[in-house]
N, C-alpha and C. Protein backbone atom coordinates (compact mmCIF):
# COMPACT_ATOMS: atom_id res chain seq x y z
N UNK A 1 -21.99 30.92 72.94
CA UNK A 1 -20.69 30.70 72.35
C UNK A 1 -20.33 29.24 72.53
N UNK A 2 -20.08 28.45 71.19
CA UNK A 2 -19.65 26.91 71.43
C UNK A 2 -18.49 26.79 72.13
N UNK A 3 -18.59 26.04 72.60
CA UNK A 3 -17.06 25.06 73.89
C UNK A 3 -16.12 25.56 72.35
N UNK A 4 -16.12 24.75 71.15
CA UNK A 4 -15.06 25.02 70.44
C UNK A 4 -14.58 26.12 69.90
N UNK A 5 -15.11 27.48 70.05
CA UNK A 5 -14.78 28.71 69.84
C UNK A 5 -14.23 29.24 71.06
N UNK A 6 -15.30 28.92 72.29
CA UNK A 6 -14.39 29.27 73.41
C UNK A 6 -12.70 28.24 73.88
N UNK A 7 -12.31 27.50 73.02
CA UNK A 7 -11.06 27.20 73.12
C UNK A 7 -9.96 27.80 72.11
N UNK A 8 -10.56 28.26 71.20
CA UNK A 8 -9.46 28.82 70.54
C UNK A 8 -9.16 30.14 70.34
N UNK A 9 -10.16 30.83 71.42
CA UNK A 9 -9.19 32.43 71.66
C UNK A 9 -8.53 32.70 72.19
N UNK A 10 -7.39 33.25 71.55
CA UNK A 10 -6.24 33.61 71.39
C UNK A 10 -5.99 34.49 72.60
N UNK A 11 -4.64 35.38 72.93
CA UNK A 11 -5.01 35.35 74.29
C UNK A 11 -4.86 37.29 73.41
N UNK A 12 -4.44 37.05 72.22
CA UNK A 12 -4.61 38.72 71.85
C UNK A 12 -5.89 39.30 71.39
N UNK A 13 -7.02 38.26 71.01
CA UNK A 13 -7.81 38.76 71.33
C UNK A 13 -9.10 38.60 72.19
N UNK A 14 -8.86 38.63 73.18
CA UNK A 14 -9.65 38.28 74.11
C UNK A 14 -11.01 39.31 74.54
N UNK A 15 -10.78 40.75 74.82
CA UNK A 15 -11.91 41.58 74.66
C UNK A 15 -12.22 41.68 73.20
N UNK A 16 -11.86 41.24 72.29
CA UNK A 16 -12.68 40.85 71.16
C UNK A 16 -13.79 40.01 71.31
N UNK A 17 -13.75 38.73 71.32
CA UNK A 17 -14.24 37.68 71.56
C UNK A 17 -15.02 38.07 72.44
N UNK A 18 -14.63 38.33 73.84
CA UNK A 18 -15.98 38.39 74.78
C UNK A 18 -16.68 39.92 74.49
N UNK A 19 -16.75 40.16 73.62
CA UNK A 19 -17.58 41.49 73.73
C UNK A 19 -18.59 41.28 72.52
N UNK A 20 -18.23 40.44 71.25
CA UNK A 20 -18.84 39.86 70.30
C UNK A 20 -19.87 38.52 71.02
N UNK A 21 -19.18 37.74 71.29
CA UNK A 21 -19.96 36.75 71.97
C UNK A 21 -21.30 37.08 72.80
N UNK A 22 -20.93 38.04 73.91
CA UNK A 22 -22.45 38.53 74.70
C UNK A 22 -23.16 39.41 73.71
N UNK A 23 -22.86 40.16 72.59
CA UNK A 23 -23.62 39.95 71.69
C UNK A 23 -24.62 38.96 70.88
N UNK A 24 -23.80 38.16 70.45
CA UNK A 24 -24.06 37.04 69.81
C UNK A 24 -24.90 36.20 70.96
N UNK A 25 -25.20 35.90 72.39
CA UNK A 25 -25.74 35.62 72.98
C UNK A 25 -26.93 36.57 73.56
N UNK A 26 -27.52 37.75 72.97
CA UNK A 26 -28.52 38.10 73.45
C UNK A 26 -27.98 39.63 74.69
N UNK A 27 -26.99 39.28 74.84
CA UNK A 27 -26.55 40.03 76.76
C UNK A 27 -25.81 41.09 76.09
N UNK A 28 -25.61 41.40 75.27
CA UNK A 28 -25.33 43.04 75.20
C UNK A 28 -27.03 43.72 75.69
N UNK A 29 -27.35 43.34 74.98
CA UNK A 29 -28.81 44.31 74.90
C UNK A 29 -29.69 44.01 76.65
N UNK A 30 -28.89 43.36 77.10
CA UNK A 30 -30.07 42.91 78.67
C UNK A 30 -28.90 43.86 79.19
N UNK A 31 -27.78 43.94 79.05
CA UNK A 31 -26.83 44.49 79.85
C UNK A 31 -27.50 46.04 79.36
N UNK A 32 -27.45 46.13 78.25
CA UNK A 32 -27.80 48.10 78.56
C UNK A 32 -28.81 48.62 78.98
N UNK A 33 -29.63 47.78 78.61
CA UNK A 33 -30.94 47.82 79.61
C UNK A 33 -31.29 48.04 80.87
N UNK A 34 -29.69 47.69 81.45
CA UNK A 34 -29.80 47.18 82.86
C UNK A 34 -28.81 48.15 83.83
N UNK A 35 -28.32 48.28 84.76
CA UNK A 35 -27.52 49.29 85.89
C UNK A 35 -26.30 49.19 84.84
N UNK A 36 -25.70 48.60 83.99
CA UNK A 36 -24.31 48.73 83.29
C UNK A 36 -24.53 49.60 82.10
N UNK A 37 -23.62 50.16 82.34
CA UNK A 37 -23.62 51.63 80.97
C UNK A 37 -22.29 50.93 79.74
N UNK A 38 -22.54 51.65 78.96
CA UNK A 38 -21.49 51.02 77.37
C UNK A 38 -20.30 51.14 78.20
N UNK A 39 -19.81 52.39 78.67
CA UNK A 39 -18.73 52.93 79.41
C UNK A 39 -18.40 51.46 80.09
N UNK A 40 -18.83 51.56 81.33
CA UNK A 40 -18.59 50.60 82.15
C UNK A 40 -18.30 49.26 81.56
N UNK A 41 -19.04 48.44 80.86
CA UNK A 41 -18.64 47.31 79.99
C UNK A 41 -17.81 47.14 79.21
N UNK A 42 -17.54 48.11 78.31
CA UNK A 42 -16.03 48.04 77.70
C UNK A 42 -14.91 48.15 78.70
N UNK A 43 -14.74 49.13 79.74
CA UNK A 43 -13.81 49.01 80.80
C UNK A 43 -13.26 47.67 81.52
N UNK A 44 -15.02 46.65 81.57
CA UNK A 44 -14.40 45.34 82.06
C UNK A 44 -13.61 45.32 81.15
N UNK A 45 -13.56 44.47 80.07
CA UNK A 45 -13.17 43.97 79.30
C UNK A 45 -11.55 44.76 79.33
N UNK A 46 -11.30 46.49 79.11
CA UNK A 46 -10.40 46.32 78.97
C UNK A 46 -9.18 46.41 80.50
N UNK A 47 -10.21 46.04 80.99
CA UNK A 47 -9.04 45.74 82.33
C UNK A 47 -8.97 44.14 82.47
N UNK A 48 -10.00 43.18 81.62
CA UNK A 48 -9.80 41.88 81.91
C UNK A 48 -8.13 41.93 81.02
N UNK A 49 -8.27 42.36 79.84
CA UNK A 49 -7.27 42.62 79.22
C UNK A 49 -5.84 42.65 79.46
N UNK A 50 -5.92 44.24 80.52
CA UNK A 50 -4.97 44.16 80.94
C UNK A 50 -4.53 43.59 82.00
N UNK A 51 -5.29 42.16 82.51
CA UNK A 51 -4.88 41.58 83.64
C UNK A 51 -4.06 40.64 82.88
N UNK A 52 -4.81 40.15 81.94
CA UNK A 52 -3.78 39.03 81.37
C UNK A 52 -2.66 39.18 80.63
N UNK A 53 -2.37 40.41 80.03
CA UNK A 53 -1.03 40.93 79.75
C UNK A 53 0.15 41.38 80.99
N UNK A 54 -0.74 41.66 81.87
CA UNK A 54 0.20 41.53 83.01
C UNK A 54 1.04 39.66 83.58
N UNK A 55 0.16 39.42 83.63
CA UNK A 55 0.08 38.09 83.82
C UNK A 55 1.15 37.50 82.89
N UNK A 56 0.80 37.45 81.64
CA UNK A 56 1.58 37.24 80.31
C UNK A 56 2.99 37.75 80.41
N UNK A 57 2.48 38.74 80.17
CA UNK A 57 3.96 39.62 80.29
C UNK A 57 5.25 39.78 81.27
N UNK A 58 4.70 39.30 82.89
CA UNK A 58 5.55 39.17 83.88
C UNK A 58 5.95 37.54 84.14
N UNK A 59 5.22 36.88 83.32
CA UNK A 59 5.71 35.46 83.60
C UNK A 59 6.86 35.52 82.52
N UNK A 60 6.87 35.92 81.27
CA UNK A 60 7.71 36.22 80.55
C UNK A 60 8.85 36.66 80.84
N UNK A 61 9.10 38.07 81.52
CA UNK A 61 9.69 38.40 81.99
C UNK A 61 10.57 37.77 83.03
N UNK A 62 9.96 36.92 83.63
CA UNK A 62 10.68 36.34 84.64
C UNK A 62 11.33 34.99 84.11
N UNK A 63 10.76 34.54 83.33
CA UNK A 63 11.50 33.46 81.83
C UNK A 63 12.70 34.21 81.53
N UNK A 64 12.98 34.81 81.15
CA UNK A 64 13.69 36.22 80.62
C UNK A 64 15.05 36.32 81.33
N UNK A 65 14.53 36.69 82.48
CA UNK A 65 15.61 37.17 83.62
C UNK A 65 16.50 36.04 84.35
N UNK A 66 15.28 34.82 84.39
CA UNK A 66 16.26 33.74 84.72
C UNK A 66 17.12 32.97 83.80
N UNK A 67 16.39 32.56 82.18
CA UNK A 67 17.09 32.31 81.25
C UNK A 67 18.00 32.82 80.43
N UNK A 68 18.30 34.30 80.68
CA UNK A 68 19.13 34.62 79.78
C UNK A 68 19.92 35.69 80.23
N UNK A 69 20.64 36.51 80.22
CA UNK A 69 21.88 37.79 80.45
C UNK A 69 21.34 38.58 80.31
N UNK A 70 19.90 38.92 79.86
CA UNK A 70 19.41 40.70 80.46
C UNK A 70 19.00 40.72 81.19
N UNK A 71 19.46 41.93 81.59
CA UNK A 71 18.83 42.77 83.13
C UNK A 71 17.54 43.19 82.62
N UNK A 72 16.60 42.56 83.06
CA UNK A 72 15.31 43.21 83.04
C UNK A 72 15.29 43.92 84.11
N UNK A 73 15.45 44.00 85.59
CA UNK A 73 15.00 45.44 86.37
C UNK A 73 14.19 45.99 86.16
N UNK A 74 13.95 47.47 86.89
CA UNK A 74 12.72 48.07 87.16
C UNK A 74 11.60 47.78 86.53
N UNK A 75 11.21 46.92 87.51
CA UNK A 75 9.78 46.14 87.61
C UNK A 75 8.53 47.13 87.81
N UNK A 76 8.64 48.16 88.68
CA UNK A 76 7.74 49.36 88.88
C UNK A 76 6.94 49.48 87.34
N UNK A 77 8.17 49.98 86.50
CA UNK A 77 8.07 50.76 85.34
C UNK A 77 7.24 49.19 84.61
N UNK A 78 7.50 48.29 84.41
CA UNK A 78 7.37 47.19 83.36
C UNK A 78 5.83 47.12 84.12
N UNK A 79 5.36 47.16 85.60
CA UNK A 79 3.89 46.98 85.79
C UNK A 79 3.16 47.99 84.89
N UNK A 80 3.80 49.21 85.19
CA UNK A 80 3.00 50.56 84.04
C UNK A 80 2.97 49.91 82.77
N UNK A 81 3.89 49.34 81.94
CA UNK A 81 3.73 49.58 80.58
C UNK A 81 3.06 48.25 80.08
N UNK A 82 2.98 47.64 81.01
CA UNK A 82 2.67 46.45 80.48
C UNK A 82 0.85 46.45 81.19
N UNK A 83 0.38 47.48 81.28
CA UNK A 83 -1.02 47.57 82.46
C UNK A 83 -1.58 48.57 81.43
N UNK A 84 -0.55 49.54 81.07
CA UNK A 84 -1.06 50.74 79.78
C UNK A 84 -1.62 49.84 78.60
N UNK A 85 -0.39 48.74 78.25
CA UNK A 85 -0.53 48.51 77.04
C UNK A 85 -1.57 47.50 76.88
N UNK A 86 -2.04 47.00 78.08
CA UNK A 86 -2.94 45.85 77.79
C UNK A 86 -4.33 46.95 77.51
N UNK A 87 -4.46 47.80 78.26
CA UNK A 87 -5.41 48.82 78.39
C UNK A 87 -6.00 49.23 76.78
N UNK A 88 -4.46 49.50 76.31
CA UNK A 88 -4.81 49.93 75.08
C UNK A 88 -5.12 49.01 74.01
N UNK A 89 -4.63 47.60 73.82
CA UNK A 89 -5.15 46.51 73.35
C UNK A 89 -6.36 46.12 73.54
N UNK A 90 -7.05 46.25 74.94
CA UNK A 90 -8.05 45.73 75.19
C UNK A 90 -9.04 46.83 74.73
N UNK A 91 -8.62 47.87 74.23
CA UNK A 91 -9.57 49.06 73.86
C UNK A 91 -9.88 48.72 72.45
N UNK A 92 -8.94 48.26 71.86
CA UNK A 92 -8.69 48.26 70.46
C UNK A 92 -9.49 46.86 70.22
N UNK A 93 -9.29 45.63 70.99
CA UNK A 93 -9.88 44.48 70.75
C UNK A 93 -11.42 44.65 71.19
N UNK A 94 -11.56 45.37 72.06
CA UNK A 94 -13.58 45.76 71.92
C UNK A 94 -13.83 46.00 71.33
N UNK A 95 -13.24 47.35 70.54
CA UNK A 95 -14.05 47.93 69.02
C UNK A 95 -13.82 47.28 67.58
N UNK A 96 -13.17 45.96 68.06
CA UNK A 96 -13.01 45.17 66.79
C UNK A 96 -14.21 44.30 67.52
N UNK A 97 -14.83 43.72 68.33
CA UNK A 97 -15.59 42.96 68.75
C UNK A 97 -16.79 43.65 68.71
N UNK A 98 -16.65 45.14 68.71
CA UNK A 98 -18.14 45.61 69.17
C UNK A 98 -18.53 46.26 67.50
N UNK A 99 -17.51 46.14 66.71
CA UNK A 99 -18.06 46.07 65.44
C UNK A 99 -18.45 44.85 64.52
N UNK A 100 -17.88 43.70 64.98
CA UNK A 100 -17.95 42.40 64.63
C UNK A 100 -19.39 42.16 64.69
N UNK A 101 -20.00 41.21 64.08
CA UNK A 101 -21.17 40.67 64.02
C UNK A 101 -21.31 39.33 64.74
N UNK A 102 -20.35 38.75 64.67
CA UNK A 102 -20.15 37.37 65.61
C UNK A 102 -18.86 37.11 66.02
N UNK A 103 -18.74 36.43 66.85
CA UNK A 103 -17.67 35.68 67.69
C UNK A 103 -16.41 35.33 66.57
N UNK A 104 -16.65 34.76 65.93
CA UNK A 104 -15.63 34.36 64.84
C UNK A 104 -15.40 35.64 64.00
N UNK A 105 -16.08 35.82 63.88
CA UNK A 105 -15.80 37.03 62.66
C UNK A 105 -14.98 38.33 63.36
N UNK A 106 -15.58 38.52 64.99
CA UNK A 106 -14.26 39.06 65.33
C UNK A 106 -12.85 38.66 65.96
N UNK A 107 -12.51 37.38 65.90
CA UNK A 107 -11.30 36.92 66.31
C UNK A 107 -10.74 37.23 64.53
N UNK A 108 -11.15 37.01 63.98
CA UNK A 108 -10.91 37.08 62.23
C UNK A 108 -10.13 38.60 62.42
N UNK A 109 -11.47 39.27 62.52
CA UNK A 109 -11.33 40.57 62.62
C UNK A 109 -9.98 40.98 62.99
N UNK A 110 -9.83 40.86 64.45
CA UNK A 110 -8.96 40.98 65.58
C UNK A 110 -7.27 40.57 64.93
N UNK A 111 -7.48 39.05 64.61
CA UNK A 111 -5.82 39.07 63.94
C UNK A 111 -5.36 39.55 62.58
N UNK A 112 -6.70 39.74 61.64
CA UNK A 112 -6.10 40.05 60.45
C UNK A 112 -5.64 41.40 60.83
N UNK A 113 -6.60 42.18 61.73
CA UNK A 113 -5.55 43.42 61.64
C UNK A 113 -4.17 43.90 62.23
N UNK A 114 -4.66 43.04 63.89
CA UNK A 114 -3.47 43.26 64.28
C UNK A 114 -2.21 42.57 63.79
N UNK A 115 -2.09 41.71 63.01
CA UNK A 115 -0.74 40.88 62.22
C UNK A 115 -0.04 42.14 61.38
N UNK A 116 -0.82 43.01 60.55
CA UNK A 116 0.07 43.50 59.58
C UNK A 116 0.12 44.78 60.42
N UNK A 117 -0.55 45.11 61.48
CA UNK A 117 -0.70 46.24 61.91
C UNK A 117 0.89 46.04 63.11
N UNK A 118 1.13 45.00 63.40
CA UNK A 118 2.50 44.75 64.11
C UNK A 118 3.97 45.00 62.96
N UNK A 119 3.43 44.39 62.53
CA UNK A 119 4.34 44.32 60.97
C UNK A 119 5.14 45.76 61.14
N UNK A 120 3.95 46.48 60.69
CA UNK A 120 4.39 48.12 60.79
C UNK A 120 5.11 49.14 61.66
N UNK A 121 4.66 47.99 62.95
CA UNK A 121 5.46 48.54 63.87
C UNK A 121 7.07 48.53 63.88
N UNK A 122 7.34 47.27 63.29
CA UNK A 122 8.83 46.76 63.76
C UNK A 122 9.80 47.39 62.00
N UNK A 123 8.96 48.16 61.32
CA UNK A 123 10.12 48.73 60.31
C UNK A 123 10.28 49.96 60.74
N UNK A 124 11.84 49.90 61.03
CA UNK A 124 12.54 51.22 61.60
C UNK A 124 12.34 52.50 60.81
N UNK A 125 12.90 51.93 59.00
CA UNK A 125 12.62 53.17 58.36
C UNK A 125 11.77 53.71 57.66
N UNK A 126 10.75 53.19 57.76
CA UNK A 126 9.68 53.29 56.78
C UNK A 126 9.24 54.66 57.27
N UNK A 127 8.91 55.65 57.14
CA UNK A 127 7.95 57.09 57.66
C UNK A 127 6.70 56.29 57.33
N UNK A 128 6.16 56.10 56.50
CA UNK A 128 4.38 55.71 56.61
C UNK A 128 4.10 54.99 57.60
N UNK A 129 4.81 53.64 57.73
CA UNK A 129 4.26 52.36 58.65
C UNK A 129 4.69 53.05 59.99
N UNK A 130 6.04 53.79 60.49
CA UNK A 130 6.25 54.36 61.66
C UNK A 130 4.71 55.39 62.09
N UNK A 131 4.11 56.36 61.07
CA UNK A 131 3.18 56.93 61.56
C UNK A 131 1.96 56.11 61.57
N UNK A 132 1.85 54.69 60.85
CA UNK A 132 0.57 53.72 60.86
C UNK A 132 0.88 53.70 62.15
N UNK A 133 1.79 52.72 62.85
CA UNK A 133 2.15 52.22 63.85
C UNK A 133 2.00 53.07 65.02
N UNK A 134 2.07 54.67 65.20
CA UNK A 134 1.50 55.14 66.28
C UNK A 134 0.28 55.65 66.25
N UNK A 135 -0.60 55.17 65.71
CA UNK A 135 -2.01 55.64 65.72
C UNK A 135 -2.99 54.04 66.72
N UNK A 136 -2.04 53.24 66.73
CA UNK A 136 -2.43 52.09 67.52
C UNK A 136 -1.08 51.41 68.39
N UNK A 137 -1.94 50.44 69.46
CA UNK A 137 -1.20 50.40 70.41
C UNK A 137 0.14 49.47 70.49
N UNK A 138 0.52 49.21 68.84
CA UNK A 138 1.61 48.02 68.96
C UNK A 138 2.83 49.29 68.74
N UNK A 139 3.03 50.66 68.14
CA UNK A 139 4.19 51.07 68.07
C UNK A 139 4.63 51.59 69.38
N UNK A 140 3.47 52.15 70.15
CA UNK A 140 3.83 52.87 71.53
C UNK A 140 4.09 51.54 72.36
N UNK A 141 3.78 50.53 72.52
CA UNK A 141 4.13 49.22 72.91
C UNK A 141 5.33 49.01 72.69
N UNK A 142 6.02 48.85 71.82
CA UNK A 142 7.04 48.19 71.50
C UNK A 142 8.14 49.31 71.85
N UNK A 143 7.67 50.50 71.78
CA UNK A 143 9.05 51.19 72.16
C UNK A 143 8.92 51.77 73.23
N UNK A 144 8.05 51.13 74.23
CA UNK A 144 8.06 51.01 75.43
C UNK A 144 9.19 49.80 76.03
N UNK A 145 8.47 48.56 75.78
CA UNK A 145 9.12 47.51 76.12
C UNK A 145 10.98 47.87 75.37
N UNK A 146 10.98 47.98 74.16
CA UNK A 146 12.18 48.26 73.69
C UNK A 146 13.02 48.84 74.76
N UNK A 147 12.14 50.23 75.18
CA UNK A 147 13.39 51.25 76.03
C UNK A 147 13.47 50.46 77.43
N UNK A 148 12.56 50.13 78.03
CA UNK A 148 12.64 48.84 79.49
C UNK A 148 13.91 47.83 79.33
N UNK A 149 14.14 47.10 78.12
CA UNK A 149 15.12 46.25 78.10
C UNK A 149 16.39 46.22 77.38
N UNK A 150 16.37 47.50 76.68
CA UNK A 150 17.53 48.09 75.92
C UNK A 150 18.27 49.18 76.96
N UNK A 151 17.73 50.09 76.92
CA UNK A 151 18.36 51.32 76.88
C UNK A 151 19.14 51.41 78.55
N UNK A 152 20.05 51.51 78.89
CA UNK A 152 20.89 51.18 80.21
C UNK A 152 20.22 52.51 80.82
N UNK A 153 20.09 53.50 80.35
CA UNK A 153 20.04 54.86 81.34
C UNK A 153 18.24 55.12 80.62
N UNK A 154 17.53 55.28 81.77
CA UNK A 154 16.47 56.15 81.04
C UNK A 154 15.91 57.16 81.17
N UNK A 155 15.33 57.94 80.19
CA UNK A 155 15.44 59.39 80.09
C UNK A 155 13.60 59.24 80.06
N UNK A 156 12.99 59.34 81.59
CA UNK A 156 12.29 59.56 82.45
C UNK A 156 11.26 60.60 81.95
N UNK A 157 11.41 61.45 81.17
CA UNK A 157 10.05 62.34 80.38
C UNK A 157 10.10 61.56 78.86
N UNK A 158 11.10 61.08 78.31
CA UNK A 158 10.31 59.89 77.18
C UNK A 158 9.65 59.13 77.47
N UNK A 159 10.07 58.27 78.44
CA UNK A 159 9.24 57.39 78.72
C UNK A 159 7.85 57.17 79.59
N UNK A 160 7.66 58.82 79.99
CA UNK A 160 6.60 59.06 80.43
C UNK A 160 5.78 59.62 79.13
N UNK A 161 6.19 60.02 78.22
CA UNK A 161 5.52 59.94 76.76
C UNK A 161 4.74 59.41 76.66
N UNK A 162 5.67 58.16 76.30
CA UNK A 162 5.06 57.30 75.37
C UNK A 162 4.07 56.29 76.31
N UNK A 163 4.20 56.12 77.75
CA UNK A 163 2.93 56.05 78.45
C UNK A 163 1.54 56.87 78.69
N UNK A 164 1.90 57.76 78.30
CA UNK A 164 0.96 58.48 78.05
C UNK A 164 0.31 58.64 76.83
N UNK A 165 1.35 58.37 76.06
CA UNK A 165 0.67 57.97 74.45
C UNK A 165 -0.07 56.06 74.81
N UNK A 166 0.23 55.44 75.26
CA UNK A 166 -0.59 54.54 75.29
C UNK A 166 -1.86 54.34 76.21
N UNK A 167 -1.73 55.54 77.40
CA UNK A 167 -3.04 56.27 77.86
C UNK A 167 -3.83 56.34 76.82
N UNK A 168 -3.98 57.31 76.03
CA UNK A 168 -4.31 57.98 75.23
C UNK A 168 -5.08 57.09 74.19
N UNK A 169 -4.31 56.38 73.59
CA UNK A 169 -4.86 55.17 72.49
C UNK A 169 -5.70 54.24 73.38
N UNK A 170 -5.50 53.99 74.60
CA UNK A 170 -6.97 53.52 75.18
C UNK A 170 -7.98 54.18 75.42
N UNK A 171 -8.02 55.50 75.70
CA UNK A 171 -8.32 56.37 76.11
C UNK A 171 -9.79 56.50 74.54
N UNK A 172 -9.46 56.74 73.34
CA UNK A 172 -9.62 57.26 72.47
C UNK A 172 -10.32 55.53 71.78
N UNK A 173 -9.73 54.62 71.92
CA UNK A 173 -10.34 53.53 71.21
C UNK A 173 -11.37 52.77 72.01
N UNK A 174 -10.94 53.09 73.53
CA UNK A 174 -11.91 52.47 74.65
C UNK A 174 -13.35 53.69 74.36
N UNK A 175 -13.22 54.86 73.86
CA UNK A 175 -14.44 55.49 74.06
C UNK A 175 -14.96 55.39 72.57
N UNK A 176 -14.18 54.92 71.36
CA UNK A 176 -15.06 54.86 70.51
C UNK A 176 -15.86 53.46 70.55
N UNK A 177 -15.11 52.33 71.38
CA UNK A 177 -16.22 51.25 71.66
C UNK A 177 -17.20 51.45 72.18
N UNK A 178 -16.93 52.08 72.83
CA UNK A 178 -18.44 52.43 74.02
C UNK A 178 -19.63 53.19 73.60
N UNK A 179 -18.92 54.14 72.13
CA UNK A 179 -20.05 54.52 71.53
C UNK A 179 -20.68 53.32 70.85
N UNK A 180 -19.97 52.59 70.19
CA UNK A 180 -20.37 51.34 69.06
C UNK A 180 -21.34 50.83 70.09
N UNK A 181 -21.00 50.14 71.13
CA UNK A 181 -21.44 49.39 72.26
C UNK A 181 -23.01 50.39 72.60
N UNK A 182 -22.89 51.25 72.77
CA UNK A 182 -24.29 51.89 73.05
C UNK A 182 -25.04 52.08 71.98
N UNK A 183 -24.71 52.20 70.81
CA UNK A 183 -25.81 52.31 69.91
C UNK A 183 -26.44 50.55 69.32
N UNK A 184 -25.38 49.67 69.36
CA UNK A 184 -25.58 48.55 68.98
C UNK A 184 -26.69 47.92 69.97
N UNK A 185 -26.40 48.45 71.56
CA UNK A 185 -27.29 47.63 72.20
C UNK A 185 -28.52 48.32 72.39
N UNK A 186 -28.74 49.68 72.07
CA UNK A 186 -30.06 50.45 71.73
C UNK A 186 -30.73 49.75 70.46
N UNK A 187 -30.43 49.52 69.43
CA UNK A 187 -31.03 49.20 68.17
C UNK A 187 -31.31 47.80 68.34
């Protein structure tokens, strides 16, 4: 991977990029070969993921709390959703990487979809884009974070929901990488 590709990934897609790249360098295929299973390798990735959305997300947060009049509070809850959601991003950004053919082509990959695929998230009334939007991890995201910094009282089995709905979408996109990931590095 050139120095100049490795400077311009983005920080959303990051298990994109590195999961295309050790492709593109030969090391998918030494890696399956080797004590690391598909499983296991997509997992790095999507916990590198969700380190840096933590990271991201709590420096933010703390931007947030000092600059402006919301109560952000319960921090407990914001480690969960913001640890789910990277989870589930980083699930979603492997199997855009582990379908990609190269490094570029999946950062390509990676924002063209997720741009309109956010889009969808944030129209209240639409019924189609609301059901686009929970089949991936930006609608259960957002009305996660939404209910964390909106809602004054929270109602404690929703919001164990919709963490669990973003379980789930990692859950389900992290294992269809891992299939991609095992057959790609067999062939």
């Amino acid at each position: 991977m050139s120095s100049k590709c490795r400077n311009t990934v983005p920080l959303a897609t990051p298990a994109a990029a590195a999961m295309s790249s050790e492709r593109e360098d030969q090391g998918l295929g030494r890696l399956g070969r080797g004590l690391v299973s598909a499983w296991a390798l997509v997992a790095e990735k999507m916990v590198f993921t969700a380190l840096a959305c933590l990271v991201v997300g709590l420096t933010l947060l703390g931007g947030v709390a000092v600059f402006t009049s919301l109560a952000v509070g319960r921090w407990a809850l914001w480690l969960a959703a913001l640890a789910l959601a990277g989870l589930a991003f980083g699930a979603f950004g492997v199997l855009a990487g582990a379908l990609a053919r190269e490094t570029r082509t999946a950062l390509l990959v990676a924002l063209m979809l997720a741009l309109p695929l956010l889009a969808l998230g944030l129209l209240p009334n639409a019924p189609v884009a609301s059901a686009i939007s929970q089949v991936v991890p930006f609608g259960p995201a957002f009305e996660a974070f939404q209910t964390l910094l909106v809602e004054p009282s929270l109602s404690g089995g929703d919001f164990a929901l919709t963490l669990g709905h973003l379980a789930l979408l990692a859950a389900v996109f992290g294992g269809a990488a891992a299939l991609v990931v095992r057959r790609r590095s067999a062939a």
